[in-house]
PDB file of N, CA and C in Angstrom:
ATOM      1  N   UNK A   1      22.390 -25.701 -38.217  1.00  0.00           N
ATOM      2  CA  UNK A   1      22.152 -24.308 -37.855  1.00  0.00           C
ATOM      3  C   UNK A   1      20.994 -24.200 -36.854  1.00  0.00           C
ATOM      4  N   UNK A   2      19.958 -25.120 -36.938  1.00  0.00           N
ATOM      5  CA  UNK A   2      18.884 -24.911 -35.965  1.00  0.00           C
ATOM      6  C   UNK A   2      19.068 -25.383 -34.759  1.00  0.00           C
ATOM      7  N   UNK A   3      20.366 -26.470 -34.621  1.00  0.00           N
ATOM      8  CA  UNK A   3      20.438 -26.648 -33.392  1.00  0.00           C
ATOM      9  C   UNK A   3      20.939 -25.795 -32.244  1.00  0.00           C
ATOM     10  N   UNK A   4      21.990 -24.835 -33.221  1.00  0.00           N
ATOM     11  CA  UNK A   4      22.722 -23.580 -32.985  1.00  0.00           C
ATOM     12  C   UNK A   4      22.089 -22.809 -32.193  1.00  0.00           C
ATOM     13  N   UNK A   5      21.142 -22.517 -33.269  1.00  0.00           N
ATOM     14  CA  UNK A   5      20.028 -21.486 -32.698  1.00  0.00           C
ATOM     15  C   UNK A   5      19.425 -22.017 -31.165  1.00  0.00           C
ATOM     16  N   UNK A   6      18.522 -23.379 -31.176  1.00  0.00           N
ATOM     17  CA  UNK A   6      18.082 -23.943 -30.250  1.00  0.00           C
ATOM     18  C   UNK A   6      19.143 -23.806 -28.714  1.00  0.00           C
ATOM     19  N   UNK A   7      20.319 -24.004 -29.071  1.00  0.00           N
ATOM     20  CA  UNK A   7      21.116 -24.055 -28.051  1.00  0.00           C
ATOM     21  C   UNK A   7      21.322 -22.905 -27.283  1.00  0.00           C
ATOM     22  N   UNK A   8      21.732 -22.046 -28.191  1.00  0.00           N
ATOM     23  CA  UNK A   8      21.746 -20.396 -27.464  1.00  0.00           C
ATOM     24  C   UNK A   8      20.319 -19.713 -27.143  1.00  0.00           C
ATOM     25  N   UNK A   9      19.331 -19.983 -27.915  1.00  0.00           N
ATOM     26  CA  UNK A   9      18.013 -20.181 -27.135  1.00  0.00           C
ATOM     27  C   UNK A   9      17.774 -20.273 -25.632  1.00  0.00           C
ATOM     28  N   UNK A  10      18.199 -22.075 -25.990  1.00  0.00           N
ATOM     29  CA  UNK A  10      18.284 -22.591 -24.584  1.00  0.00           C
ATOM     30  C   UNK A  10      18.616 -21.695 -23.258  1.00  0.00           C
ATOM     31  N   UNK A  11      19.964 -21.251 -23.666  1.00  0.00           N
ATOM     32  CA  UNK A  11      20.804 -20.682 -23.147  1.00  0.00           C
ATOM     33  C   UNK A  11      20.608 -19.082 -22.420  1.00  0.00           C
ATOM     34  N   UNK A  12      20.079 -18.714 -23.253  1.00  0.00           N
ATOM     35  CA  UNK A  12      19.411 -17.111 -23.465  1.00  0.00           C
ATOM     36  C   UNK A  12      18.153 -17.927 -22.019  1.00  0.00           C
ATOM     37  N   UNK A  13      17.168 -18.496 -22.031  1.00  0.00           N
ATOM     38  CA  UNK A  13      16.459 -18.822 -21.374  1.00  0.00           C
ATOM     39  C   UNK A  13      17.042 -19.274 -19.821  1.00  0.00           C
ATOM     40  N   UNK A  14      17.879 -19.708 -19.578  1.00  0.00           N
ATOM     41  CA  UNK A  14      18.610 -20.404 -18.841  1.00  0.00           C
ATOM     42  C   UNK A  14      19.028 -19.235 -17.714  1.00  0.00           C
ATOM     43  N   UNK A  15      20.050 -18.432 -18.194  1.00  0.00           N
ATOM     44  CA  UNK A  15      20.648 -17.172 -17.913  1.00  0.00           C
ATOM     45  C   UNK A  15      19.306 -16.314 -18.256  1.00  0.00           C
ATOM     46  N   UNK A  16      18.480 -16.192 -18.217  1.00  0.00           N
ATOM     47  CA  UNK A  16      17.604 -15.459 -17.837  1.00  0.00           C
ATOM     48  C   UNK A  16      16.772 -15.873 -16.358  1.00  0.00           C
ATOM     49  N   UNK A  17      16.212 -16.707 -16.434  1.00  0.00           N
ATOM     50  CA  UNK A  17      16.080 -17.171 -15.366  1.00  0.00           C
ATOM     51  C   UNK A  17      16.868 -17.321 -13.900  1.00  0.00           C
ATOM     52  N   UNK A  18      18.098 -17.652 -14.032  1.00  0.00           N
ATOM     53  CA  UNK A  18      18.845 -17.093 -13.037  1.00  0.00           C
ATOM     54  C   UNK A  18      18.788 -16.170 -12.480  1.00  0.00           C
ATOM     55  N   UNK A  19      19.101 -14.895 -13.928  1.00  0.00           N
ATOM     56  CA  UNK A  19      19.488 -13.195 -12.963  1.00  0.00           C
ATOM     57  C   UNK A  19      17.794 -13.323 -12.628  1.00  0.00           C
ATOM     58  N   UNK A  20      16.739 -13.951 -13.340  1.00  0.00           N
ATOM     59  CA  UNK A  20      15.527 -13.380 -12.315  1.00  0.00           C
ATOM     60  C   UNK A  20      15.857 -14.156 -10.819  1.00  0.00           C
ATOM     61  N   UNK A  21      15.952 -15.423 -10.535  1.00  0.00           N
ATOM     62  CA  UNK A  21      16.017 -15.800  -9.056  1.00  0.00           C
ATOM     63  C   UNK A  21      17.154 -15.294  -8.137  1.00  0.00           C
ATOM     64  N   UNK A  22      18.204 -14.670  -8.457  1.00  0.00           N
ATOM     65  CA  UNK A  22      18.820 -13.804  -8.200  1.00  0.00           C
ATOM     66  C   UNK A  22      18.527 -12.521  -7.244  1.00  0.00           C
ATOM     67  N   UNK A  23      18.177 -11.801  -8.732  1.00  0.00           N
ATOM     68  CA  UNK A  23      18.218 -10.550  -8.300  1.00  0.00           C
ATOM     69  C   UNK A  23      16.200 -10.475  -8.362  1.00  0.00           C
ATOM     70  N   UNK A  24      15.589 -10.666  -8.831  1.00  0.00           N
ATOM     71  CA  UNK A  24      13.998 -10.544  -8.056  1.00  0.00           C
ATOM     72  C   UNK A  24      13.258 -11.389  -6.451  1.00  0.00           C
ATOM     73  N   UNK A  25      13.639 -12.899  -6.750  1.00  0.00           N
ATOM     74  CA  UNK A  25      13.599 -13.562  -5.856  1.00  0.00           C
ATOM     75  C   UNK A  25      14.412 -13.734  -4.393  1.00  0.00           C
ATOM     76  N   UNK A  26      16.024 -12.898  -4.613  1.00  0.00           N
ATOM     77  CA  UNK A  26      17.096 -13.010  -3.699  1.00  0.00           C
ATOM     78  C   UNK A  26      17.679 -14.460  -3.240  1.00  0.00           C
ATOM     79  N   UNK A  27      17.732 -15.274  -4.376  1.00  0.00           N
ATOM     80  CA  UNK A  27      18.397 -16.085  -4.427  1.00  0.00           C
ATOM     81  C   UNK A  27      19.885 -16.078  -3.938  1.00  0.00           C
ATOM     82  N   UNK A  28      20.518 -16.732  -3.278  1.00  0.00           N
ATOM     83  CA  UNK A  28      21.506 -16.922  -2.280  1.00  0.00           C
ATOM     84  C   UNK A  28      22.780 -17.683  -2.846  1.00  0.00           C
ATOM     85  N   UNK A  29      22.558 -18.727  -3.861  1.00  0.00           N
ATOM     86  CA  UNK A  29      23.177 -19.843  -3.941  1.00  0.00           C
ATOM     87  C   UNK A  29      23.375 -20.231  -5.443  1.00  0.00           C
ATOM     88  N   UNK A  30      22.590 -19.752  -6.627  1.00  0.00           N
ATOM     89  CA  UNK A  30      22.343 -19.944  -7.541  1.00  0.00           C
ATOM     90  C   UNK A  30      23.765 -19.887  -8.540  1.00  0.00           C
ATOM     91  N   UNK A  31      24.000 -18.180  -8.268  1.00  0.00           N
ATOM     92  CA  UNK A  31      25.456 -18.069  -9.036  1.00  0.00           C
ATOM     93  C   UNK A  31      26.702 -17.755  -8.223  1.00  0.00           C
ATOM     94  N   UNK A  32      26.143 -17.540  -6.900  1.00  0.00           N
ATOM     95  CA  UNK A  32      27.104 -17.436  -5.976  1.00  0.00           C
ATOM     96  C   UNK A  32      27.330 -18.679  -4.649  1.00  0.00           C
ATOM     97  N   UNK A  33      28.784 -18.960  -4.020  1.00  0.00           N
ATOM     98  CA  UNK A  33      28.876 -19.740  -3.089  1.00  0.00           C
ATOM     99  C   UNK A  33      28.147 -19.268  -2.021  1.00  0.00           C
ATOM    100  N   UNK A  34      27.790 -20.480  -1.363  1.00  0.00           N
ATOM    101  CA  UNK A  34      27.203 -20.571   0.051  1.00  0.00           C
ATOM    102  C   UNK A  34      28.336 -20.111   0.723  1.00  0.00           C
ATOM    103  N   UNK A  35      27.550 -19.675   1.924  1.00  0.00           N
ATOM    104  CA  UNK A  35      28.236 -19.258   3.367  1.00  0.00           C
ATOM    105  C   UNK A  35      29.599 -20.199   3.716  1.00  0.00           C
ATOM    106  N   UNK A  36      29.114 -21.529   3.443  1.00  0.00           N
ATOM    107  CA  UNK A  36      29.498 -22.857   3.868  1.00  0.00           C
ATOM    108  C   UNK A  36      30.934 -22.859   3.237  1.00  0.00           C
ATOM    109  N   UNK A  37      31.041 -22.988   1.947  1.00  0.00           N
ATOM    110  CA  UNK A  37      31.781 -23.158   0.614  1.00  0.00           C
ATOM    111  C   UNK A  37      32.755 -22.154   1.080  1.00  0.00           C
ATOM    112  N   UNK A  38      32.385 -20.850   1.363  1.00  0.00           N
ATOM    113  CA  UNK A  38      33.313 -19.382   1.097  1.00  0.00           C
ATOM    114  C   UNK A  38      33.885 -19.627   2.754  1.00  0.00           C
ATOM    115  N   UNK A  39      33.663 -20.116   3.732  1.00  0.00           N
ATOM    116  CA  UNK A  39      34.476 -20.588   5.019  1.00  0.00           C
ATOM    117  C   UNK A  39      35.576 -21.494   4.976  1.00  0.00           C
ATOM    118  N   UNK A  40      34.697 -23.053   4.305  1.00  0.00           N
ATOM    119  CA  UNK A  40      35.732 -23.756   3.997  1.00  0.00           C
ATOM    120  C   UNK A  40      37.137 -23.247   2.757  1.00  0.00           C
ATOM    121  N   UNK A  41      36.701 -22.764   1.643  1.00  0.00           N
ATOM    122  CA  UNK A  41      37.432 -22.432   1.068  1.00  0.00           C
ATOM    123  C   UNK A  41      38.868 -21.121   1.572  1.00  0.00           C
ATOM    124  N   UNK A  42      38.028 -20.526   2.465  1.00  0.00           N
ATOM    125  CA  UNK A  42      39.348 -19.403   3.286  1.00  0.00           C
ATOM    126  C   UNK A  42      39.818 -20.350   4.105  1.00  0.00           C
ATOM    127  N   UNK A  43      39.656 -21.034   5.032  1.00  0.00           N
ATOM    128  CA  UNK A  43      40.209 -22.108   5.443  1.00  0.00           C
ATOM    129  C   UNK A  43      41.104 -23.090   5.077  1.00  0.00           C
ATOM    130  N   UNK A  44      41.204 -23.696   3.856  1.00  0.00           N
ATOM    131  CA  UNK A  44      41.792 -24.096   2.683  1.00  0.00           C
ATOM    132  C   UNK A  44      43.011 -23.487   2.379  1.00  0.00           C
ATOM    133  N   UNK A  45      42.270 -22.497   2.241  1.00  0.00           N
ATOM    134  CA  UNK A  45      44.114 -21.107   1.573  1.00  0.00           C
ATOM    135  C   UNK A  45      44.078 -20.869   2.599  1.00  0.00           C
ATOM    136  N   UNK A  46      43.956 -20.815   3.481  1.00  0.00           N
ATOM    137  CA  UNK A  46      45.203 -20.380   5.073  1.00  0.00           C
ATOM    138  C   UNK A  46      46.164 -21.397   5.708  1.00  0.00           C
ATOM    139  N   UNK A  47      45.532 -22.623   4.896  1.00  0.00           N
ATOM    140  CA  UNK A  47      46.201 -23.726   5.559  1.00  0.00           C
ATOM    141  C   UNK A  47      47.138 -23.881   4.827  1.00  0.00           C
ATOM    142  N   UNK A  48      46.746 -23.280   3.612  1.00  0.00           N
ATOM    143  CA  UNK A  48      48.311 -24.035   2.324  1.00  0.00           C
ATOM    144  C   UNK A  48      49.008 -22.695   2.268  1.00  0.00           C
ATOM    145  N   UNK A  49      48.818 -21.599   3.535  1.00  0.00           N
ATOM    146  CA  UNK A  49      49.835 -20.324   3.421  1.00  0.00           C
ATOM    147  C   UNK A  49      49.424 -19.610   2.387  1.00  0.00           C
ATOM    148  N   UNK A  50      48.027 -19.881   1.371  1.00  0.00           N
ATOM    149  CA  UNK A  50      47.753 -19.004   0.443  1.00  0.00           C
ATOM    150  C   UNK A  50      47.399 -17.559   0.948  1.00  0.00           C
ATOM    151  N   UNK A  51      48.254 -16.434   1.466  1.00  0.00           N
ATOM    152  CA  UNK A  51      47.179 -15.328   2.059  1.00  0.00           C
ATOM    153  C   UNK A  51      46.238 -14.714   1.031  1.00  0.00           C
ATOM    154  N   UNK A  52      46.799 -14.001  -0.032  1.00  0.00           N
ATOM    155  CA  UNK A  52      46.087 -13.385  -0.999  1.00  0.00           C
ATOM    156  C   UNK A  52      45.013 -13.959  -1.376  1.00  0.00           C
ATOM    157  N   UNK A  53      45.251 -15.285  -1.725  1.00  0.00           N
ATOM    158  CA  UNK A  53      43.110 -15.913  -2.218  1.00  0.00           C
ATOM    159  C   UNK A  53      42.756 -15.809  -0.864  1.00  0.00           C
ATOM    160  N   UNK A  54      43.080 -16.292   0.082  1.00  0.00           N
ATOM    161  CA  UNK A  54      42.404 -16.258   1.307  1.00  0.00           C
ATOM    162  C   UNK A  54      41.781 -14.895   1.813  1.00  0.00           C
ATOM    163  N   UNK A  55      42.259 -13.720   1.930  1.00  0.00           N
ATOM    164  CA  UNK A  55      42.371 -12.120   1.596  1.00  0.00           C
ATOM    165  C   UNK A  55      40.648 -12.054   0.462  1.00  0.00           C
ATOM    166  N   UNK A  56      40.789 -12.802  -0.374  1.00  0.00           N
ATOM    167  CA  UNK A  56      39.809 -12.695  -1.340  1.00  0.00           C
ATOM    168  C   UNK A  56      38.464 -13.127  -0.901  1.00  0.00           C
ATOM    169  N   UNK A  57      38.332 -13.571   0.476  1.00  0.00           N
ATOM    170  CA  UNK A  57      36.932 -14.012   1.294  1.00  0.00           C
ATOM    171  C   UNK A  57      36.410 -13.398   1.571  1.00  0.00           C
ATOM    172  N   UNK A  58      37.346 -12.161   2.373  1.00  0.00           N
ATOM    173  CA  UNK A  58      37.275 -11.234   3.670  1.00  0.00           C
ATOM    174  C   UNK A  58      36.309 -10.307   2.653  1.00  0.00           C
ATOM    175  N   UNK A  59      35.553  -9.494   3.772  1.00  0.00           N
ATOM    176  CA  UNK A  59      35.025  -8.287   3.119  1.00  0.00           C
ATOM    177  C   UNK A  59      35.667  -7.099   3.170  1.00  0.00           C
ATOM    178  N   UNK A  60      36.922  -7.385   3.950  1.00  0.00           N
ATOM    179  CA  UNK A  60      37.773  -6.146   4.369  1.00  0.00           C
ATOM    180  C   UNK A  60      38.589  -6.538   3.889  1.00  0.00           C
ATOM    181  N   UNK A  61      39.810  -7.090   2.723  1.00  0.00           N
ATOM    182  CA  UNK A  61      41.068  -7.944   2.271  1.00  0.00           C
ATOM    183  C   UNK A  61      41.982  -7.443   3.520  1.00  0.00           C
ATOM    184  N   UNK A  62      42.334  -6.254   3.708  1.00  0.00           N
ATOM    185  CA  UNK A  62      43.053  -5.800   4.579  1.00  0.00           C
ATOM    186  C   UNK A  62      43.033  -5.636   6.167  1.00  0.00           C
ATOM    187  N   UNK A  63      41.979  -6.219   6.776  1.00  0.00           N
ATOM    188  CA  UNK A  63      41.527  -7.144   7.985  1.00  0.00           C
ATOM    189  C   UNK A  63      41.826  -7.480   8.862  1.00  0.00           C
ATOM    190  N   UNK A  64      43.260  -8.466   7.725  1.00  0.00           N
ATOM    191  CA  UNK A  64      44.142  -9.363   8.950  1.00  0.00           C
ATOM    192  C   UNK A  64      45.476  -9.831   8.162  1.00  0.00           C
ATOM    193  N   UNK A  65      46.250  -9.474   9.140  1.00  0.00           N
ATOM    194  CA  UNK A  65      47.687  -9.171   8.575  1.00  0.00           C
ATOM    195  C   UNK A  65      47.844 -10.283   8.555  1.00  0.00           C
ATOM    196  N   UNK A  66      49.374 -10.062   7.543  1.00  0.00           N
ATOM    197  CA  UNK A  66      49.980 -11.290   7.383  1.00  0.00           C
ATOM    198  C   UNK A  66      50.178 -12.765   8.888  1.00  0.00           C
ATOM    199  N   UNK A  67      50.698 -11.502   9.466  1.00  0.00           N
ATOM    200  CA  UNK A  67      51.210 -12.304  10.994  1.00  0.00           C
ATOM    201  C   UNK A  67      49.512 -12.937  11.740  1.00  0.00           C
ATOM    202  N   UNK A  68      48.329 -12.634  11.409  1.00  0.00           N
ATOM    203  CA  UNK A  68      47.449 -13.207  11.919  1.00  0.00           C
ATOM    204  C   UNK A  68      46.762 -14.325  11.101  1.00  0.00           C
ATOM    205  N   UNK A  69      46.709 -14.437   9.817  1.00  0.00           N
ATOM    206  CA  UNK A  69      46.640 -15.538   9.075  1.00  0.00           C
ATOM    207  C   UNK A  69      47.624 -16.614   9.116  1.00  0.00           C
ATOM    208  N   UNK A  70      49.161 -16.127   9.531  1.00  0.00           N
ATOM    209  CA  UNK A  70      50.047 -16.910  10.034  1.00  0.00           C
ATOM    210  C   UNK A  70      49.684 -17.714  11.283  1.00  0.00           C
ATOM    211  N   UNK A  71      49.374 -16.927  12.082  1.00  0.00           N
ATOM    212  CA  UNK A  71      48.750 -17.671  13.853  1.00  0.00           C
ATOM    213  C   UNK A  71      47.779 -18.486  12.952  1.00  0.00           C
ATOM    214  N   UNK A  72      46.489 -17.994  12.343  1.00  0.00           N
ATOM    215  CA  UNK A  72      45.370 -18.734  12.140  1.00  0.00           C
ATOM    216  C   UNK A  72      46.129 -20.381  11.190  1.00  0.00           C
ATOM    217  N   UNK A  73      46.843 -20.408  10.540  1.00  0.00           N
ATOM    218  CA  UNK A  73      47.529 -21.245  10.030  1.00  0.00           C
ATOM    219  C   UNK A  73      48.117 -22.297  10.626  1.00  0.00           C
ATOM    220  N   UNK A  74      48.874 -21.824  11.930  1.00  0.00           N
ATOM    221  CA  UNK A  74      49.223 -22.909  12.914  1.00  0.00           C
ATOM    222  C   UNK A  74      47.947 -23.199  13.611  1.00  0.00           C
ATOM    223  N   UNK A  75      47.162 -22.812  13.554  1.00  0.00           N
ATOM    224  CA  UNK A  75      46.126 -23.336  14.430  1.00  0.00           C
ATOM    225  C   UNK A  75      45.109 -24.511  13.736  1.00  0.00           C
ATOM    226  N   UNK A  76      45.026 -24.055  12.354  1.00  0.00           N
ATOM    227  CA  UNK A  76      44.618 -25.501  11.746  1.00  0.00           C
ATOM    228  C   UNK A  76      45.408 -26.111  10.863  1.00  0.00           C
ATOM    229  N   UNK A  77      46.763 -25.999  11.116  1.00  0.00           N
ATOM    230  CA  UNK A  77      47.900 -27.000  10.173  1.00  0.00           C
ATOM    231  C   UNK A  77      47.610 -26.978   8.869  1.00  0.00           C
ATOM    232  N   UNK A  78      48.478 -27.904   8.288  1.00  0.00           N
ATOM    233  CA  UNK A  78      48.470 -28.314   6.800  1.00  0.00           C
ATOM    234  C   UNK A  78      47.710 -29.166   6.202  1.00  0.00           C
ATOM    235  N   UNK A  79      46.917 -29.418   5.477  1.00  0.00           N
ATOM    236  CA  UNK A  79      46.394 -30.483   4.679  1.00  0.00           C
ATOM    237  C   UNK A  79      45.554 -31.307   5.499  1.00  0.00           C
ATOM    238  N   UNK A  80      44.920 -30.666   6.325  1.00  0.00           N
ATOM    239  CA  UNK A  80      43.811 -31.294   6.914  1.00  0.00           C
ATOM    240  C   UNK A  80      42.541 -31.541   6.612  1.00  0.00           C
ATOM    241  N   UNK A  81      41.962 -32.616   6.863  1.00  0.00           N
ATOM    242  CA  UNK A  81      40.577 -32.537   6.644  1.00  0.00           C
ATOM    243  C   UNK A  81      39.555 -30.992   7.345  1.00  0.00           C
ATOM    244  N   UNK A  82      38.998 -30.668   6.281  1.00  0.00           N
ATOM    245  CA  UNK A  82      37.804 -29.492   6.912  1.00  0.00           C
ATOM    246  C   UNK A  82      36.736 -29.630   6.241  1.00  0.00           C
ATOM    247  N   UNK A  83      35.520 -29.146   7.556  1.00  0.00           N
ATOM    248  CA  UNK A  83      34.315 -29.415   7.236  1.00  0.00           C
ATOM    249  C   UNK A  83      34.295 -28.087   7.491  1.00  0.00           C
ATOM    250  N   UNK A  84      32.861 -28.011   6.892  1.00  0.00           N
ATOM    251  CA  UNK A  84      32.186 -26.469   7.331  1.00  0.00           C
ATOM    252  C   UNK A  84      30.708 -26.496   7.313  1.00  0.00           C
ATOM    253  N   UNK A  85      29.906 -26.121   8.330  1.00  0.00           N
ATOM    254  CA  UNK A  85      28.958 -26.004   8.353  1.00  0.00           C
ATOM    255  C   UNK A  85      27.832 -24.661   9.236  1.00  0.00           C
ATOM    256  N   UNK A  86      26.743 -24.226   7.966  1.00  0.00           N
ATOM    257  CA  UNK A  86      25.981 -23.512   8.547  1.00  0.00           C
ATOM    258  C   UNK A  86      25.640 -23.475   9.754  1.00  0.00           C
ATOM    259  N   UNK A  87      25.890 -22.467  10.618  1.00  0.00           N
ATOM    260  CA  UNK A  87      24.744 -22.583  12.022  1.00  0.00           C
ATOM    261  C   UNK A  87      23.762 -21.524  11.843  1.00  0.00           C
ATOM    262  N   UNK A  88      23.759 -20.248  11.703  1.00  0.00           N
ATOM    263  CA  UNK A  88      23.054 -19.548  11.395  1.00  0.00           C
ATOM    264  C   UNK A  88      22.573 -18.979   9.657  1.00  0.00           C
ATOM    265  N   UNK A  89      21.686 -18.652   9.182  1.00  0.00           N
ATOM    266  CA  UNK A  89      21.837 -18.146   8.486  1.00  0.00           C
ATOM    267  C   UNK A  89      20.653 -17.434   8.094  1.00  0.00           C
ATOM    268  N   UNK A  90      20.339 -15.870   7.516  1.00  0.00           N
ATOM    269  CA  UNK A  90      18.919 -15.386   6.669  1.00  0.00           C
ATOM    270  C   UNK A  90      19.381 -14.752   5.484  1.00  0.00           C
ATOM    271  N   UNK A  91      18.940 -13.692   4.916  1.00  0.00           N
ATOM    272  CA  UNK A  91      19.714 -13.164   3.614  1.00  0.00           C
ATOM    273  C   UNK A  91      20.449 -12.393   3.532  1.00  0.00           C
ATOM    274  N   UNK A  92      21.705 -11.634   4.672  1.00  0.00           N
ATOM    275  CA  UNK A  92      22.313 -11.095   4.634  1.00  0.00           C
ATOM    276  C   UNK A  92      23.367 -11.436   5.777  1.00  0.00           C
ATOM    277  N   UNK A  93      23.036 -12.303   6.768  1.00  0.00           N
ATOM    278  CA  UNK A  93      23.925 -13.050   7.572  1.00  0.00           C
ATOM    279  C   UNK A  93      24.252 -14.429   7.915  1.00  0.00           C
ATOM    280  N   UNK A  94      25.250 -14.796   7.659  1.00  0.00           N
ATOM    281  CA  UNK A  94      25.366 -15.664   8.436  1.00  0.00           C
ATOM    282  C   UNK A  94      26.902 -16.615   9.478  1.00  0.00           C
ATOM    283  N   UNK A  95      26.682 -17.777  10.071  1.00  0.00           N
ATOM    284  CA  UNK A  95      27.030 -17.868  11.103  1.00  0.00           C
ATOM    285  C   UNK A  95      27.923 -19.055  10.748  1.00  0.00           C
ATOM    286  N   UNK A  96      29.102 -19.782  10.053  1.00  0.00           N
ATOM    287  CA  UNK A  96      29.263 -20.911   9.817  1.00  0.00           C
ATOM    288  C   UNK A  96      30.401 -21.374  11.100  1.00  0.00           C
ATOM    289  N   UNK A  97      30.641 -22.624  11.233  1.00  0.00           N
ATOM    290  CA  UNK A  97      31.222 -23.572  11.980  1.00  0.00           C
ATOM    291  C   UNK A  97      32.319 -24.121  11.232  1.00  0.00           C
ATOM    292  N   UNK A  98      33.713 -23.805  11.496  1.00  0.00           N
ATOM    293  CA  UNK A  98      34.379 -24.466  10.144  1.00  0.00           C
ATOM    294  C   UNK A  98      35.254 -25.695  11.000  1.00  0.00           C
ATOM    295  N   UNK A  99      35.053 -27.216  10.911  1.00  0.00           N
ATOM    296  CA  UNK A  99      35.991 -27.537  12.080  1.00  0.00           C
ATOM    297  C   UNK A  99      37.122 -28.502  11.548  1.00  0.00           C
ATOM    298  N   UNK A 100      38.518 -29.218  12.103  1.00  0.00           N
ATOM    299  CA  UNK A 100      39.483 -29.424  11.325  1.00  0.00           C
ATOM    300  C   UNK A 100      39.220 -30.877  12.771  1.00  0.00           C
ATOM    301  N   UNK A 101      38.923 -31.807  12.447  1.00  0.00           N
ATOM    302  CA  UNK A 101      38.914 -32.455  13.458  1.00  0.00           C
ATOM    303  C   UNK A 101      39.920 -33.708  14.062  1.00  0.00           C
ATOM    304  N   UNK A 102      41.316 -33.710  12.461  1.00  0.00           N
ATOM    305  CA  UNK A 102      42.093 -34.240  13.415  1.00  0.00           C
ATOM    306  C   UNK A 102      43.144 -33.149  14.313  1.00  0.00           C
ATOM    307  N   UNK A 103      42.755 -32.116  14.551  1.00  0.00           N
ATOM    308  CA  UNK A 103      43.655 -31.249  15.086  1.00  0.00           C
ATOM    309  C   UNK A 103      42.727 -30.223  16.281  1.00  0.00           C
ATOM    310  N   UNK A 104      41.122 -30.955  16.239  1.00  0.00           N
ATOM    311  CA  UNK A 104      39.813 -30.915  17.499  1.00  0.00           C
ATOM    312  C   UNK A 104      40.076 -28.816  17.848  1.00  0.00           C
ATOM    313  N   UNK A 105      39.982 -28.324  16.342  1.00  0.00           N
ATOM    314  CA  UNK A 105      39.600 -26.894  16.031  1.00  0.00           C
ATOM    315  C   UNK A 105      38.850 -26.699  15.366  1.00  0.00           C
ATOM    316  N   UNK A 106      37.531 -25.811  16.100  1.00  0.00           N
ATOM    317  CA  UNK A 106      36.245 -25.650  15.774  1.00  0.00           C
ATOM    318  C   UNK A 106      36.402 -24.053  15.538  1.00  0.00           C
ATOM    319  N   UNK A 107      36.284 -23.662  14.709  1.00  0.00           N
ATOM    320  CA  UNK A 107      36.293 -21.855  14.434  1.00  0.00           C
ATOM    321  C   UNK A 107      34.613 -21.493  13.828  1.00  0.00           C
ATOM    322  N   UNK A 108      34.071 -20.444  14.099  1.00  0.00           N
ATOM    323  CA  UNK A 108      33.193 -19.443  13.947  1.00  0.00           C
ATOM    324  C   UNK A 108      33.047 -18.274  12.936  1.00  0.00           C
ATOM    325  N   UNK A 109      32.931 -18.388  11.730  1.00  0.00           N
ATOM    326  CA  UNK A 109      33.547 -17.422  11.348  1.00  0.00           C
ATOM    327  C   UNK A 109      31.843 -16.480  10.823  1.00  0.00           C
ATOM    328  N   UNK A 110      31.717 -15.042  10.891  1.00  0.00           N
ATOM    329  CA  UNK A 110      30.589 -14.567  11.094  1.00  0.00           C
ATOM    330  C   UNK A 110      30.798 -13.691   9.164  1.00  0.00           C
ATOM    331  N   UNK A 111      29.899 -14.492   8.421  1.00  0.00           N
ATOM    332  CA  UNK A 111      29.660 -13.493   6.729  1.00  0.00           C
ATOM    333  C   UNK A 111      28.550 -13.005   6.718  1.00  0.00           C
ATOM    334  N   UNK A 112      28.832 -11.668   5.748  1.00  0.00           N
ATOM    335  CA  UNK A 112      27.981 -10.778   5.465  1.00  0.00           C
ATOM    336  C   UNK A 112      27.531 -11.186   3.586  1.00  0.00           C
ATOM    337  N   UNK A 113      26.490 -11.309   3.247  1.00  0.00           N
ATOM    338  CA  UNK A 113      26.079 -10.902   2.102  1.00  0.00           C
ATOM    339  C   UNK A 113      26.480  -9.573   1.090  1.00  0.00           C
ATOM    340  N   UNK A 114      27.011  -9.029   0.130  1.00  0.00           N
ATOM    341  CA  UNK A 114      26.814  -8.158  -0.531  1.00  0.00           C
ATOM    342  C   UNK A 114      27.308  -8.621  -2.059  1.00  0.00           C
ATOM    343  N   UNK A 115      26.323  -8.850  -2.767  1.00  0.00           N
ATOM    344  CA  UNK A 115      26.717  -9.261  -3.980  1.00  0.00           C
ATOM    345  C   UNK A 115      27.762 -11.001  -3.946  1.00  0.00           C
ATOM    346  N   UNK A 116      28.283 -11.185  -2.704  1.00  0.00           N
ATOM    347  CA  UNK A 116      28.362 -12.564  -2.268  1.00  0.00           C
ATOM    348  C   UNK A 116      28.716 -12.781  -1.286  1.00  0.00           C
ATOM    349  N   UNK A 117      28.656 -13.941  -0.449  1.00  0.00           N
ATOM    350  CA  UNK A 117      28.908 -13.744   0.815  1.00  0.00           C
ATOM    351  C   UNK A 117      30.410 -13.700   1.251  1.00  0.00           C
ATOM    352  N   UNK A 118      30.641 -12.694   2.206  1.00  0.00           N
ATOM    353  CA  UNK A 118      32.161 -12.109   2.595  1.00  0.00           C
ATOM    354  C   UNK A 118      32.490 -12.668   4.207  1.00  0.00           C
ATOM    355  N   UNK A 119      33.401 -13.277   4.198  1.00  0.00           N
ATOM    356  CA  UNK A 119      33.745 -13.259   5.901  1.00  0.00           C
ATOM    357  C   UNK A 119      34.524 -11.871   6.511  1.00  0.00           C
ATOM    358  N   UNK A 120      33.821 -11.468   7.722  1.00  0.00           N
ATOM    359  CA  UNK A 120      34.147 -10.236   8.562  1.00  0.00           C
ATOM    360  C   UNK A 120      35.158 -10.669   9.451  1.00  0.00           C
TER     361      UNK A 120
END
């Protein structure tokens, strides 16, 4: 029983600390994906034709039609390697680089922060 206790303790302490670096400190990364992560990952579902998770990046879901996630799809194929990386970033913008390099496509994609970061 005391370990019980100790554990959810733990725990209680743990998750406290978070929502403080969070939401006092403006922590970025803690419980939410990086800029980085939320590029590559829309990238990911556009390539495997997922629109709807992909839809789930955007800060607008309704953005970009079917037929333009389609174009964006042929443009970085199927099952490719992708990287993604920060170029810009402060606490409410930033600038990532997402590139597919056996198919030598480098995309830009520009996120906003609000409760997590969204691609525009």
């Amino acid at each position: 029983m005391r370990e019980l206790l100790s554990g959810l303790a733990m725990f209680a302490l743990l998750a406290g600390v978070s929502f403080v670096a969070v939401e006092t400190l403006g922590d970025r990364e803690t419980v939410v994906s990086p800029p980085d992560a939320v590029a590559e990952q829309f990238t990911r579902a556009v390539m495997a034709k997922r629109w709807e998770p992909a839809r789930a990046y955007l800060a607008d879901p309704e953005s970009r039609s079917d037929e333009e996630l389609e174009a964006m799809q042929q443009e970085f194929g199927e099952g490719e390697n992708v990287e993604a990386e920060t170029v810009s970033r402060d606490d409410e913008e930033a600038v990532v680089a997402v590139r597919i390099r056996s198919r030598g496509v480098v995309k830009n994609f520009a996120l906003t922060f609000d409760e997590q970061w969204q691609i525009h």
